[in-house]
N, C-alpha and C. Protein backbone atom coordinates (compact mmCIF):
# COMPACT_ATOMS: atom_id res chain seq x y z
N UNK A 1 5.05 4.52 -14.80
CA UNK A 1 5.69 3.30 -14.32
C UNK A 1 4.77 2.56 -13.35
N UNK A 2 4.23 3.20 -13.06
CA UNK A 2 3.15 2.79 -11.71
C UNK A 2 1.91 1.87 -12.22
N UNK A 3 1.25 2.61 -13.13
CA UNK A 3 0.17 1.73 -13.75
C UNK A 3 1.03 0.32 -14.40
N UNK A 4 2.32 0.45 -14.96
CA UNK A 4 2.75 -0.59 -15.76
C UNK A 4 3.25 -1.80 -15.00
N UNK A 5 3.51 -1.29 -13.59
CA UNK A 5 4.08 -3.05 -12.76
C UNK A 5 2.74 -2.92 -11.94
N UNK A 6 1.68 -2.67 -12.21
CA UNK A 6 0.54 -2.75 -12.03
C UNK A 6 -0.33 -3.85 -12.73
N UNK A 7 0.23 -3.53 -13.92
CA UNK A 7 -0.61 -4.10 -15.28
C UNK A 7 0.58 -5.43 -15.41
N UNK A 8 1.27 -5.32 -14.81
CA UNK A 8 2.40 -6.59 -15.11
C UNK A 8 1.90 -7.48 -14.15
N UNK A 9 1.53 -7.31 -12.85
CA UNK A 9 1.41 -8.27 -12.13
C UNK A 9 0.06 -8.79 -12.36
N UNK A 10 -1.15 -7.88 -12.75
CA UNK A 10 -2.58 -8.10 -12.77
C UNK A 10 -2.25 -9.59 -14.41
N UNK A 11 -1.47 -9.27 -14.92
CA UNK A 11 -1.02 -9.94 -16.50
C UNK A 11 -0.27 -11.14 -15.68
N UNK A 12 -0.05 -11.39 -14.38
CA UNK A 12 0.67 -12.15 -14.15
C UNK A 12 -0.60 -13.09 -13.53
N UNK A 13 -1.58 -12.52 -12.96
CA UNK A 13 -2.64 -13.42 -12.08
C UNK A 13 -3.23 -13.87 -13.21
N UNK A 14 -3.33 -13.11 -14.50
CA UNK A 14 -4.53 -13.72 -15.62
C UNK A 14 -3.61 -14.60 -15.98
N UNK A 15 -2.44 -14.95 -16.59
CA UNK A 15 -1.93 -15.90 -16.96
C UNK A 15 -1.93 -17.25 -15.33
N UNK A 16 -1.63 -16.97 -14.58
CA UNK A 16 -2.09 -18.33 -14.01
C UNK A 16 -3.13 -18.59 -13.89
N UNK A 17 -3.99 -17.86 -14.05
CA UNK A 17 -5.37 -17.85 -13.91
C UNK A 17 -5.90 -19.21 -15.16
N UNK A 18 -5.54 -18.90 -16.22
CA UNK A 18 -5.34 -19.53 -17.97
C UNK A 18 -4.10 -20.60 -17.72
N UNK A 19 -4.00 -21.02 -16.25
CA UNK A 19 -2.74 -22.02 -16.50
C UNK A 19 -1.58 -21.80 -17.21
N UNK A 20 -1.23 -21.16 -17.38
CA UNK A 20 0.05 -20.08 -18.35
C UNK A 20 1.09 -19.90 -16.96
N UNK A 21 1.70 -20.84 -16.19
CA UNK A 21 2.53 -20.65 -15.20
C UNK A 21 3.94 -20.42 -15.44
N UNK A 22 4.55 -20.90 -16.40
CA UNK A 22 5.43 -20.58 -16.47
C UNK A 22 6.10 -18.56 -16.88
N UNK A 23 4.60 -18.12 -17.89
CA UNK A 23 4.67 -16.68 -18.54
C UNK A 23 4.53 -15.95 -16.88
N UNK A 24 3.35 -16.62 -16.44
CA UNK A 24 3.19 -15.73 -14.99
C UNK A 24 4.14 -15.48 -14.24
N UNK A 25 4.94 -16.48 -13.86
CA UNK A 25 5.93 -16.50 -13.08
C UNK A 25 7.02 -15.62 -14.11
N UNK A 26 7.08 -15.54 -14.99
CA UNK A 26 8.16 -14.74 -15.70
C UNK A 26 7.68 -13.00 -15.52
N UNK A 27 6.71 -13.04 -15.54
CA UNK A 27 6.33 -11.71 -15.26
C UNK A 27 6.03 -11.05 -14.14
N UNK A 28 6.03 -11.88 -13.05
CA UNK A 28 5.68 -11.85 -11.55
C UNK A 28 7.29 -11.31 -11.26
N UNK A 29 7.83 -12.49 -11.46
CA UNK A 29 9.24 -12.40 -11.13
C UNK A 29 9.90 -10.99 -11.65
N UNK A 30 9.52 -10.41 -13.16
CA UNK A 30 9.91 -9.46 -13.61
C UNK A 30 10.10 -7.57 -12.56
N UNK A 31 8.59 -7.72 -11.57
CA UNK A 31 7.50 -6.99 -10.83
C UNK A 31 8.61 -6.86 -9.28
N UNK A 32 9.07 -8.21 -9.35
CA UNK A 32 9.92 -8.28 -8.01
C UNK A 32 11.10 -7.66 -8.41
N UNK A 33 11.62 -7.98 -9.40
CA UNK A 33 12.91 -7.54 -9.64
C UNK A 33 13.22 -5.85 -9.88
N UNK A 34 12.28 -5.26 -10.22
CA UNK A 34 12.22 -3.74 -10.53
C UNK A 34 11.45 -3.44 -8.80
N UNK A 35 10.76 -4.44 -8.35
CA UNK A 35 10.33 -4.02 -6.91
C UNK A 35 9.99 -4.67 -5.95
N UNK A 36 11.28 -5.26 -5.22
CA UNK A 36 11.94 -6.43 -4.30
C UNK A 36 10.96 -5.89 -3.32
N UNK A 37 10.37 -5.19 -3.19
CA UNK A 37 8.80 -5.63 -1.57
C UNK A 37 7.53 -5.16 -2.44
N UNK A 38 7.64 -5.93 -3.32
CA UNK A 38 6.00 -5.67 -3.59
C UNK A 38 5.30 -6.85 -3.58
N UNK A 39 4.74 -6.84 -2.55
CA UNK A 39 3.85 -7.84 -1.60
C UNK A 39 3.13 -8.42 -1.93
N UNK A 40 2.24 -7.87 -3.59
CA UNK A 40 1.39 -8.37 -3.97
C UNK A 40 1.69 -9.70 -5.33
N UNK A 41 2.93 -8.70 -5.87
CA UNK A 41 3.86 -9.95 -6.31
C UNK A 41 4.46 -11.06 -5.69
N UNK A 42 4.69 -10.93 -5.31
CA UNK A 42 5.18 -11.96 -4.22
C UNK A 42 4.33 -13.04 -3.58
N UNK A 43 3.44 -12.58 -3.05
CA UNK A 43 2.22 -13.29 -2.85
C UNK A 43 1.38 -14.22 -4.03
N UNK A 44 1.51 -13.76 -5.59
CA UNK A 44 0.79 -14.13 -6.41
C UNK A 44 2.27 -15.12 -7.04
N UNK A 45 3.45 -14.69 -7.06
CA UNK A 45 4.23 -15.43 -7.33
C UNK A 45 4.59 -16.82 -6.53
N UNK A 46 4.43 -16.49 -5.23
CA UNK A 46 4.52 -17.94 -4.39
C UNK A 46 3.19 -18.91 -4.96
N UNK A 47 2.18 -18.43 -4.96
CA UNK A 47 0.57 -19.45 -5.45
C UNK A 47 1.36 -20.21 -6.62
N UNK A 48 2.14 -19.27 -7.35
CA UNK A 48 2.50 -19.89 -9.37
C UNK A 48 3.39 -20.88 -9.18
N UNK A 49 4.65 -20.85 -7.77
CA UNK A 49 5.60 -21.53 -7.33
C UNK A 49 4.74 -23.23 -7.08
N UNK A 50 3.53 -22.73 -6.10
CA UNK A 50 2.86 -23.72 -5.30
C UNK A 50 2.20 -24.68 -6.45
N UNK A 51 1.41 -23.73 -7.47
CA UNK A 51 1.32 -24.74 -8.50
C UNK A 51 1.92 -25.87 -9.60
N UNK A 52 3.40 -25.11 -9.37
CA UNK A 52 4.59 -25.79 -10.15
C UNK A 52 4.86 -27.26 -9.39
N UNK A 53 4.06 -27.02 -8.34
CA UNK A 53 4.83 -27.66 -7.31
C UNK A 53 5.98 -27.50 -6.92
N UNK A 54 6.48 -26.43 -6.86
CA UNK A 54 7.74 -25.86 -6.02
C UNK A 54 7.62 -25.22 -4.80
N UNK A 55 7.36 -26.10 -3.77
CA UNK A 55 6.92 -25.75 -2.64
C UNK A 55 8.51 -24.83 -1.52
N UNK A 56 9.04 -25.46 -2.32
CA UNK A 56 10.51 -25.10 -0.93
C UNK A 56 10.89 -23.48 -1.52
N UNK A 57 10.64 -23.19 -3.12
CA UNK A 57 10.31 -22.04 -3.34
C UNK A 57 9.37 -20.92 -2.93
N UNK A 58 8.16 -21.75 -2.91
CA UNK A 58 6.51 -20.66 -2.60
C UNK A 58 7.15 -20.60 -1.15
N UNK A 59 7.80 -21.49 -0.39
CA UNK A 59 7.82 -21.43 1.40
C UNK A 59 8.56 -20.14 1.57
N UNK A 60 9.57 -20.51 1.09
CA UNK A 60 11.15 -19.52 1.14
C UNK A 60 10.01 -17.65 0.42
N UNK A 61 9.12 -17.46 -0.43
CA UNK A 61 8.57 -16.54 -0.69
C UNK A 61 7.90 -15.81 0.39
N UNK A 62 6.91 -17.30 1.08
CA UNK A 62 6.00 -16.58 1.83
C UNK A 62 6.96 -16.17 3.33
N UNK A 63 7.75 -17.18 3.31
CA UNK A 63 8.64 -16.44 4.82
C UNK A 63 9.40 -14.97 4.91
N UNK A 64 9.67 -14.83 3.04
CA UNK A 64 9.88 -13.45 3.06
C UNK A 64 8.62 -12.29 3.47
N UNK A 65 7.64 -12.84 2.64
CA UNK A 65 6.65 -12.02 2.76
C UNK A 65 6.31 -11.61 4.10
N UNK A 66 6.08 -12.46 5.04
CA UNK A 66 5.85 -12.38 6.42
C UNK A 66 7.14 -11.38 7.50
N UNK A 67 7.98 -11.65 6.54
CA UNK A 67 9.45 -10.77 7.06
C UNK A 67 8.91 -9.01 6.56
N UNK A 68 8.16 -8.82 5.67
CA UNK A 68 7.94 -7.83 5.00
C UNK A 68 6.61 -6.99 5.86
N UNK A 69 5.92 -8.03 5.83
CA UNK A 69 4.33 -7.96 6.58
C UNK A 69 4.37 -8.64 7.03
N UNK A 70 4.74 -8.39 8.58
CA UNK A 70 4.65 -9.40 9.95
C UNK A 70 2.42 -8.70 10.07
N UNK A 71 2.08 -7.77 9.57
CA UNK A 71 0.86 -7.83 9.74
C UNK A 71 -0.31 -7.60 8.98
N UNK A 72 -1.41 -8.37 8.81
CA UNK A 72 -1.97 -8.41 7.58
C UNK A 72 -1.95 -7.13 6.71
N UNK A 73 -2.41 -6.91 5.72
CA UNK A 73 -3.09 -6.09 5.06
C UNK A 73 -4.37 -5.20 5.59
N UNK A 74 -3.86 -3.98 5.24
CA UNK A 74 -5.04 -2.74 5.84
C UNK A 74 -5.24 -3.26 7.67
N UNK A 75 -4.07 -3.42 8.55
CA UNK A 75 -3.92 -3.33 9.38
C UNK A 75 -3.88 -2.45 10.29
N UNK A 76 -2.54 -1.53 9.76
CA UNK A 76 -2.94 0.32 9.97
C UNK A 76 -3.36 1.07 9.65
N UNK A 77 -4.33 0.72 8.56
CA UNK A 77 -5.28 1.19 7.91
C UNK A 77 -6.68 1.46 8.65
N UNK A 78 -6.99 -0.06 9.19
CA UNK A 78 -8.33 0.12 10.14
C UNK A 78 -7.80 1.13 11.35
N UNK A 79 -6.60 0.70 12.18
CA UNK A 79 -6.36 0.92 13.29
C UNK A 79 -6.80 2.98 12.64
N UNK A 80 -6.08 3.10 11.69
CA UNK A 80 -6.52 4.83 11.05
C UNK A 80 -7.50 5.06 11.38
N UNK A 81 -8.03 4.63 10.55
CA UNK A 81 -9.58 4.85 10.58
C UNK A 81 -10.27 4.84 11.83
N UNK A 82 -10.01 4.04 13.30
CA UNK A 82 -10.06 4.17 14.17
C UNK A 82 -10.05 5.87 14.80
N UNK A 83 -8.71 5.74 14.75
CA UNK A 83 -7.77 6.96 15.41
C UNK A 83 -8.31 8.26 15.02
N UNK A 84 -8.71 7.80 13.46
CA UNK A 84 -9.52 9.35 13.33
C UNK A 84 -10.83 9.59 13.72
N UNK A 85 -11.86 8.37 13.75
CA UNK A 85 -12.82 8.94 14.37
C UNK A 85 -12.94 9.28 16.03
N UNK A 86 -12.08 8.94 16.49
CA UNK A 86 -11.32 8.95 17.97
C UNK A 86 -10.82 10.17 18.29
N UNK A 87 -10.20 11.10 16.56
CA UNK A 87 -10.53 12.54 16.73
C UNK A 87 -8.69 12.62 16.88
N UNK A 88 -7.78 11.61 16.74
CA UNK A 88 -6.56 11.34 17.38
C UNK A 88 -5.92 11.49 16.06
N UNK A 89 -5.69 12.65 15.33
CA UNK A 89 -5.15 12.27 13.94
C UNK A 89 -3.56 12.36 13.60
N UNK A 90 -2.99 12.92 14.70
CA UNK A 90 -1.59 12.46 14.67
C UNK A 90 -1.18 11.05 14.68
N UNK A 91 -1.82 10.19 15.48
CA UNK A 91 -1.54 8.82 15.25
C UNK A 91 -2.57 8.12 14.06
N UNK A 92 -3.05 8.67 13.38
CA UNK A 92 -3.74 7.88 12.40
C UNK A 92 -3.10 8.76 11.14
N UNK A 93 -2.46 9.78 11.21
CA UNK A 93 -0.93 10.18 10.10
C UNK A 93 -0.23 9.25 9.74
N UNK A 94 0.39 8.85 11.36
CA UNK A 94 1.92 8.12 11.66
C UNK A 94 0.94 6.41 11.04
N UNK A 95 -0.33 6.17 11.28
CA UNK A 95 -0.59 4.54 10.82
C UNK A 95 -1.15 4.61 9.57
N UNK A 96 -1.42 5.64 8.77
CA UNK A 96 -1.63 5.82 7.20
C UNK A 96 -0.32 6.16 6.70
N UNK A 97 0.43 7.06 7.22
CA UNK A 97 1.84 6.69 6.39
C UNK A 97 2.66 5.42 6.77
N UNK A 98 2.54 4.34 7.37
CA UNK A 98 3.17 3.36 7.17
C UNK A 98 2.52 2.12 6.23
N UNK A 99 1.28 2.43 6.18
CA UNK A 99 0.55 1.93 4.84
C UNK A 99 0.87 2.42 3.99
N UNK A 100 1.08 3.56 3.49
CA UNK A 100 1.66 3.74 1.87
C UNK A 100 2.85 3.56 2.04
N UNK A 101 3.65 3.38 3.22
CA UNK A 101 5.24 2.56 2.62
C UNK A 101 4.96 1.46 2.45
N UNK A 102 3.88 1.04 3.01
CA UNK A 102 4.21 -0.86 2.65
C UNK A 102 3.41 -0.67 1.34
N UNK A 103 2.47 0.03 0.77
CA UNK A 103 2.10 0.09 -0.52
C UNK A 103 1.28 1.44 -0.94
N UNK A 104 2.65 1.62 -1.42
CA UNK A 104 2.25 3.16 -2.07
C UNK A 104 1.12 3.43 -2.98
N UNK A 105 0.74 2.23 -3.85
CA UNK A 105 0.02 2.68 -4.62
C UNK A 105 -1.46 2.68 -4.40
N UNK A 106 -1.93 2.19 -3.55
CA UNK A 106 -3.17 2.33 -3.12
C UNK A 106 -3.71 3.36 -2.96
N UNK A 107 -4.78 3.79 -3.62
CA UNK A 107 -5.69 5.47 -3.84
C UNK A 107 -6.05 5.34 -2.29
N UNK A 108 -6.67 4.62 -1.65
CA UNK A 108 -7.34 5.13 -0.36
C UNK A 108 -6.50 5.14 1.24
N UNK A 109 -5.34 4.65 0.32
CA UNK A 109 -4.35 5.24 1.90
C UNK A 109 -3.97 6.50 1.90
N UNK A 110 -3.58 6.74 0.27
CA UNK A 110 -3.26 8.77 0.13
C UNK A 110 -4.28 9.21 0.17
N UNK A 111 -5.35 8.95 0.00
CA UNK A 111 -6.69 9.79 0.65
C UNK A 111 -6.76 10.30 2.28
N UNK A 112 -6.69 9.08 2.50
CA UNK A 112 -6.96 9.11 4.28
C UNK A 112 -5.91 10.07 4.93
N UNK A 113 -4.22 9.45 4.39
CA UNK A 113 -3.31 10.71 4.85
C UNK A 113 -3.71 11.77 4.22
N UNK A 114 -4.30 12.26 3.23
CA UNK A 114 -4.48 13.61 2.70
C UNK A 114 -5.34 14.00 4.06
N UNK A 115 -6.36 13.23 4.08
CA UNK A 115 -7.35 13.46 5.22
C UNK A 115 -7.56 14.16 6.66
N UNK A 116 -5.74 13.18 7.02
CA UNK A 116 -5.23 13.62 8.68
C UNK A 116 -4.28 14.37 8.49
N UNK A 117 -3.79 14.90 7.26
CA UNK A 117 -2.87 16.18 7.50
C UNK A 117 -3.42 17.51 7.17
N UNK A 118 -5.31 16.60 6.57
CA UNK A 118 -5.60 18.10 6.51
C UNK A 118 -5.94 19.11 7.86
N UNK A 119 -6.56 17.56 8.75
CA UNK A 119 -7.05 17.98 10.49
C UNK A 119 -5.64 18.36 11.35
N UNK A 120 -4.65 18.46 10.50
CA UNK A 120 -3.51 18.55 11.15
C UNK A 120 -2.81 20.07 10.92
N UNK A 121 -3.96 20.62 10.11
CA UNK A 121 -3.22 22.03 9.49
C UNK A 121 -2.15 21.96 8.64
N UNK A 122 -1.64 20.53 7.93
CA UNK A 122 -0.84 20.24 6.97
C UNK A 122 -1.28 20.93 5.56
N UNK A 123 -1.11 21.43 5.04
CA UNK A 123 -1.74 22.07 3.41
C UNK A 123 -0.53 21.15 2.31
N UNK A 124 0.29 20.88 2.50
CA UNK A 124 1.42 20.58 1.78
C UNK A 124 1.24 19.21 1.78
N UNK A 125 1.41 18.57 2.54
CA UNK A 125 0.86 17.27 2.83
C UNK A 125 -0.59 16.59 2.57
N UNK A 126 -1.42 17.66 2.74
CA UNK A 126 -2.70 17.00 1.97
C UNK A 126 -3.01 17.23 0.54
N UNK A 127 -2.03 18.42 -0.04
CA UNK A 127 -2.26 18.43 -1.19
C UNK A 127 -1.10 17.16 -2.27
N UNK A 128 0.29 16.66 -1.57
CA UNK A 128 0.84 15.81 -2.00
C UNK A 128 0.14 14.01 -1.91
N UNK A 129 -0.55 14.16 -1.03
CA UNK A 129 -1.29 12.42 -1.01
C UNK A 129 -2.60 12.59 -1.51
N UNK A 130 -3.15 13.93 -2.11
CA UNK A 130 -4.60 13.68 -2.60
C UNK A 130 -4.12 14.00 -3.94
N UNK A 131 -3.21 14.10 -4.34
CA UNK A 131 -2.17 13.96 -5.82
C UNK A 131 -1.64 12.73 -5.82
N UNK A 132 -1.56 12.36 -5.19
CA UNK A 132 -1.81 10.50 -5.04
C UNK A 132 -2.46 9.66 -5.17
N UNK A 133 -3.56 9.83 -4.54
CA UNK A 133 -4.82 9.20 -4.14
C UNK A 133 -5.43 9.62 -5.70
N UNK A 134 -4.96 11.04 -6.67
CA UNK A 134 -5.55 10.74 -8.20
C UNK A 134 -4.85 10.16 -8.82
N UNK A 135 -3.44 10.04 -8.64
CA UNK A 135 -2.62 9.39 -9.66
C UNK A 135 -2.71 7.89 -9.54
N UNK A 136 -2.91 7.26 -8.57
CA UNK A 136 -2.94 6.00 -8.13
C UNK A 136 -4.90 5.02 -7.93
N UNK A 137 -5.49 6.47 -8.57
CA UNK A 137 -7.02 5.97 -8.59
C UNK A 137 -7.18 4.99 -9.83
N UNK A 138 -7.98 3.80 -9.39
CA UNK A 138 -8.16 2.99 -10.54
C UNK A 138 -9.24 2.81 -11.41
N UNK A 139 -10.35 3.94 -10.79
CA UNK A 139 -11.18 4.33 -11.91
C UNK A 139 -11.62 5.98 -12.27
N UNK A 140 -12.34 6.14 -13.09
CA UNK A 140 -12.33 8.00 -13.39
C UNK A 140 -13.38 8.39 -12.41
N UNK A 141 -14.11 7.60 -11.87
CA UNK A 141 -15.09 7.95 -10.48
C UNK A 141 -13.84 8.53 -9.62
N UNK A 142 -13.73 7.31 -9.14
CA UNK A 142 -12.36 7.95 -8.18
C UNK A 142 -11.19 9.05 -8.34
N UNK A 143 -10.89 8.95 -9.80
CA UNK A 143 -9.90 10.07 -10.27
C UNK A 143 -10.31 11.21 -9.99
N UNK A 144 -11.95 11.18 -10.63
CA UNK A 144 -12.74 13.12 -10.72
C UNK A 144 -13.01 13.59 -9.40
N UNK A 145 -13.41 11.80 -8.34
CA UNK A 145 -13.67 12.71 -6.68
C UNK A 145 -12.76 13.32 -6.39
N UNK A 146 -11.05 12.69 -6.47
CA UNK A 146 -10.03 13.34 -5.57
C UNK A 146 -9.44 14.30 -6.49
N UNK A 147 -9.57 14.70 -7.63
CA UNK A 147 -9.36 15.52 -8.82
C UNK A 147 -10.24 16.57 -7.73
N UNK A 148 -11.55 16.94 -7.78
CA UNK A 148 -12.10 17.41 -7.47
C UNK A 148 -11.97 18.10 -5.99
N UNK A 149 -11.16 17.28 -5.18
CA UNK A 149 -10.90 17.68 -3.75
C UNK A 149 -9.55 18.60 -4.03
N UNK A 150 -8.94 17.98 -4.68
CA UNK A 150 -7.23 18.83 -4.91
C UNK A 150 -7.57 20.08 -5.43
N UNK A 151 -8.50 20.43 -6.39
CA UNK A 151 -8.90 21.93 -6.90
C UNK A 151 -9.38 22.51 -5.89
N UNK A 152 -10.53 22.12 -5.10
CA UNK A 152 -10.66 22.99 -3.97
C UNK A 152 -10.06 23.58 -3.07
N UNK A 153 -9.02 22.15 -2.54
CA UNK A 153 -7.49 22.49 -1.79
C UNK A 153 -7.21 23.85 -2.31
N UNK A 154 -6.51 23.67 -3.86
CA UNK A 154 -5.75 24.45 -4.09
C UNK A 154 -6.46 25.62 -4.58
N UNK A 155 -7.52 25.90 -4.55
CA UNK A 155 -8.01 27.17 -4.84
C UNK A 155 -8.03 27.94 -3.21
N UNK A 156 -7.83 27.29 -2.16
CA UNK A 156 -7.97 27.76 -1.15
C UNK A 156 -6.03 28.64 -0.52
């Protein structure tokens, strides 16, 4: 299901992309409806609104969006990445798991939490987000690295 409102929304940017606004927006819209905060729909659906010239629509989108993500993208992500080289990995847990709630599917946020629960003596936890970080990888580079980390995990 994951790759497929994946492939729905990426099918939604190529059709506006090809001026095809009305299919986009049908399929954007489709992405929201099976997944009312997915940010990236939403975001690509307000642009298809903006082009319709349906501005009081794209507005009413992006004010949701901002209701959703009062802060950019990979926000607690850097601040992570921070925290861990800071050596602080309880709080760069708590700011990588609120990145995969705001978007789960991203391979390199379940990496990173695999990362700080491994410095955390978590085994359960790093082996559930680096089973993430493969299921949610978007190429076989990336699949075989964290493929490759989860066997070691689990041979240990």
């Amino acid at each position: 299901m994951l790759y497929a409102l994946v492939n729905v929304n990426t099918l939604g940017v190529v059709y506006k992309k090809h001026g095809n606004l009305r299919e986009a927006e049908a399929v954007l819209a489709s992405v929201i409806e099976r997944e009312p905060r997915n940010v990236n729909a939403m975001q690509n659906l307000a642009l298809v609104y903006s082009d319709q010239g349906r501005e009081r629509e794209a507005d009413a989108l992006s004010e949701r969006l901002e209701r959703l993500q009062p802060n950019p993208p990979f926000h607690d992500f850097d601040l992570g990445v921070e925290a861990m080289k800071a050596g602080d990995y309880r709080r760069a847990r708590a700011l990588f798991t609120r990145e995969v709630e705001r978007d789960g599917y991203y391979h390199e946020f379940h990496y990173w939490l695999a990362a700080a629960c491994w410095r955390l003596g978590d085994a359960d936890c790093t082996r559930k987000h680096l089973a993430s970080a493969v299921e949610n990888s978007p190429t076989r580079g990336d699949r075989d690295i964290y493929a490759a980390k989860l066997d070691r995990l689990k041979a240990h």
